[in-house]
Protein backbone atom coordinates (compact mmCIF):
# COMPACT_ATOMS: atom_id res chain seq x y z
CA UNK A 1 1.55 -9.36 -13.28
CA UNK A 2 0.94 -13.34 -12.33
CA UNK A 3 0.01 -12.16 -9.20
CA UNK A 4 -2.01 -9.54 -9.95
CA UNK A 5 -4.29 -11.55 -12.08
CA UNK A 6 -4.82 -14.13 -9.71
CA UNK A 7 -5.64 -11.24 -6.65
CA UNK A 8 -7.98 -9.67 -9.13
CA UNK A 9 -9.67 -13.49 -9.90
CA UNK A 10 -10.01 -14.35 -6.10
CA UNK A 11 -11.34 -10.30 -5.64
CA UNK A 12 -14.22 -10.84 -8.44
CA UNK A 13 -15.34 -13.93 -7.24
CA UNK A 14 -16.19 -12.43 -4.44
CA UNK A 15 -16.79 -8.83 -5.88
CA UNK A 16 -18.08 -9.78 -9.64
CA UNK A 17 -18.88 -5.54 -10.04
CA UNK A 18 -15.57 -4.94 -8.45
CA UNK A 19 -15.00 -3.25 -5.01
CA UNK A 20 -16.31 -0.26 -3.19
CA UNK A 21 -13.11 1.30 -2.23
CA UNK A 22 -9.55 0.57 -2.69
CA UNK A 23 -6.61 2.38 0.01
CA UNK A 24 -3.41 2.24 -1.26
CA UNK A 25 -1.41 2.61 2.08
CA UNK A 26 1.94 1.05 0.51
CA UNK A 27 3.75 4.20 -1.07
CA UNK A 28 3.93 1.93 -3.96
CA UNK A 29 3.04 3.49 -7.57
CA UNK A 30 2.52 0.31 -9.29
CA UNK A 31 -0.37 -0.51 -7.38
CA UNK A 32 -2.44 2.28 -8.90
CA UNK A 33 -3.34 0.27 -11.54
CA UNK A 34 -4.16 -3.04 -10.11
CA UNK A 35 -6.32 -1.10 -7.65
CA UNK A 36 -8.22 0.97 -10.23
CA UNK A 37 -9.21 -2.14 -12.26
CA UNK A 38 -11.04 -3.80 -8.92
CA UNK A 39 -12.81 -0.72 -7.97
CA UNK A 40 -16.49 -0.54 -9.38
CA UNK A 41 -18.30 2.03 -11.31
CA UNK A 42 -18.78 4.81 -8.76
CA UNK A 43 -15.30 3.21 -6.52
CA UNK A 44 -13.68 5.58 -4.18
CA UNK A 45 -9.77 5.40 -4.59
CA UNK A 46 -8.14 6.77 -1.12
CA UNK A 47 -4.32 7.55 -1.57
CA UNK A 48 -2.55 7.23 1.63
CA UNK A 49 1.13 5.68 1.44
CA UNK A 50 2.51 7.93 -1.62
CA UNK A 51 3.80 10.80 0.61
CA UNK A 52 7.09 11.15 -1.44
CA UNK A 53 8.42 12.83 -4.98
CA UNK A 54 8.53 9.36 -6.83
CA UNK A 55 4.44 9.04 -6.81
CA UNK A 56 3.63 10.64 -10.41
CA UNK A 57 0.54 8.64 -11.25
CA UNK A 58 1.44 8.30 -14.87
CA UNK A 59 -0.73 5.31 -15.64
CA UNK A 60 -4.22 7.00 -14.25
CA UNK A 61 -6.19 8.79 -17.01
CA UNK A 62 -8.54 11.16 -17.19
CA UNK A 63 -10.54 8.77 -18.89
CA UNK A 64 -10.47 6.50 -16.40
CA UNK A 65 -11.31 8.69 -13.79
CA UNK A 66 -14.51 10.38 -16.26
CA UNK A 67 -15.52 6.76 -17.22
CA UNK A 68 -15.59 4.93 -14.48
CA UNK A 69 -17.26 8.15 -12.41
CA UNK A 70 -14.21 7.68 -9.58
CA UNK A 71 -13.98 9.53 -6.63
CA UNK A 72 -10.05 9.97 -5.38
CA UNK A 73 -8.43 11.08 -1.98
CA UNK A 74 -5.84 12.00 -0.71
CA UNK A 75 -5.84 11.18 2.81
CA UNK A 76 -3.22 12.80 5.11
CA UNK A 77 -2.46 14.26 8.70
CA UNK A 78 -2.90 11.27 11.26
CA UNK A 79 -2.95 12.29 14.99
CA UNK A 80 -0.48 10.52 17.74
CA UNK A 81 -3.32 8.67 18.78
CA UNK A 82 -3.33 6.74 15.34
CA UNK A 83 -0.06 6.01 15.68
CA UNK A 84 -0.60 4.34 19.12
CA UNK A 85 -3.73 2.60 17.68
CA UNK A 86 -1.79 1.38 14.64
CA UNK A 87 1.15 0.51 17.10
CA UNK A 88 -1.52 -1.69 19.18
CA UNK A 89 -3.21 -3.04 16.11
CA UNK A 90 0.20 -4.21 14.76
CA UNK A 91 0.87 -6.33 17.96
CA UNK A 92 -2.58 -7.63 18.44
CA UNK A 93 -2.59 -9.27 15.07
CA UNK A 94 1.15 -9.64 14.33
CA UNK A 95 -0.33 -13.47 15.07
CA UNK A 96 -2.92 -13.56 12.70
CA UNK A 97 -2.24 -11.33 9.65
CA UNK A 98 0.69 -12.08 7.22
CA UNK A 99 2.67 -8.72 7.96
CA UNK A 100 6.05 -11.04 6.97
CA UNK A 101 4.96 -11.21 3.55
CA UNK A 102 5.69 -6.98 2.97
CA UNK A 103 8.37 -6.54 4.96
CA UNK A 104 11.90 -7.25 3.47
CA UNK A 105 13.51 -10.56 5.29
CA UNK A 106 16.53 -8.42 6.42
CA UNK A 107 16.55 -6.36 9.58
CA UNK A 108 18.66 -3.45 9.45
CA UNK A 109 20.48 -1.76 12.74
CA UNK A 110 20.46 2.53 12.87
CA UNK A 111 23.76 1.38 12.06
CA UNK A 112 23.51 0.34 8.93
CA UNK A 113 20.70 2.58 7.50
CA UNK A 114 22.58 2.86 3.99
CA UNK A 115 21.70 -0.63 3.50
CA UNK A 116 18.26 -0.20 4.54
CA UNK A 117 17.78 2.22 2.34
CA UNK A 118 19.43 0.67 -0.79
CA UNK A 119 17.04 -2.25 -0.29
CA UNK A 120 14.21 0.10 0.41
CA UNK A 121 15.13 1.42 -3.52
CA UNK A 122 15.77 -1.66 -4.97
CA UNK A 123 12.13 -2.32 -4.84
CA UNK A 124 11.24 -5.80 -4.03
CA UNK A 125 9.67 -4.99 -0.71
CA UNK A 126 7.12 -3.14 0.10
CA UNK A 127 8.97 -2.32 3.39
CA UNK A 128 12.01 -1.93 4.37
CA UNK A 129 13.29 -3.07 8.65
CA UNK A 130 15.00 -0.86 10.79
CA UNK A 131 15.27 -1.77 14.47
CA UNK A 132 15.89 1.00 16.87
CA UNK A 133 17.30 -0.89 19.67
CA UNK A 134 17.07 0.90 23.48
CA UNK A 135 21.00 1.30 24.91
């Protein structure tokens, strides 16, 4: 919650009305909120990481929606070509962006995918390492 509020100070300063549009692309439900309270009247909310049972939005109301005139989407059904342009974003800013900071400090061989995945459920990364190593 620290964190939060001091994301959502740094985002008004910039943003006093809030922000135009929010994408949640971390398959994390806890960031509904957070994301909700920067958009603006009129925001657009674009869902694309929750692909998965545990995604109930229980904290979004229809109140919220109705009052603050929101327009959600789910967004869904990427070609290979986005893969290979997210592949080639990835290493052309692995340099410049902090892509450490969501991905869990642990690096996890095929190997030892029950590991990886008790991490992954643990929660406290947004993303979970697995190397798939060429023989």
């Amino acid at each position: 919650a620290e964190h939060a509020a001091e994301r959502a100070k740094q985002i008004r300063s910039w943003c006093p009305r809030g922000v135009d549009v929010v994408v949640e692309m971390s398959g994390v439900r806890s960031v509904l909120t957070e994301g909700v309270a920067l958009l603006r009247h009129g925001g657009h909310y674009a869902f694309c990481g929750m692909v998965h049972p545990d995604s109930q939005l229980s904290t979004l109301t229809g109140e919220t929606i109705i009052r603050k005139c929101l327009t959600i989407r789910g967004v869904h059904n990427y070609t290979p070509w986005n893969l290979s342009e997210a592949v080639q974003f990835l290493d052309e800013f692995k340099d410049e962006l902090p892509f450490d900071s969501v991905l869990s400090p642990s690096k996890y061989s095929l190997g030892r995918i029950d590991d990886a995945f008790e991490e992954a459920f643990a929660g406290r990364h947004c993303r979970v390492t697995v190397e798939c190593k060429a023989s």
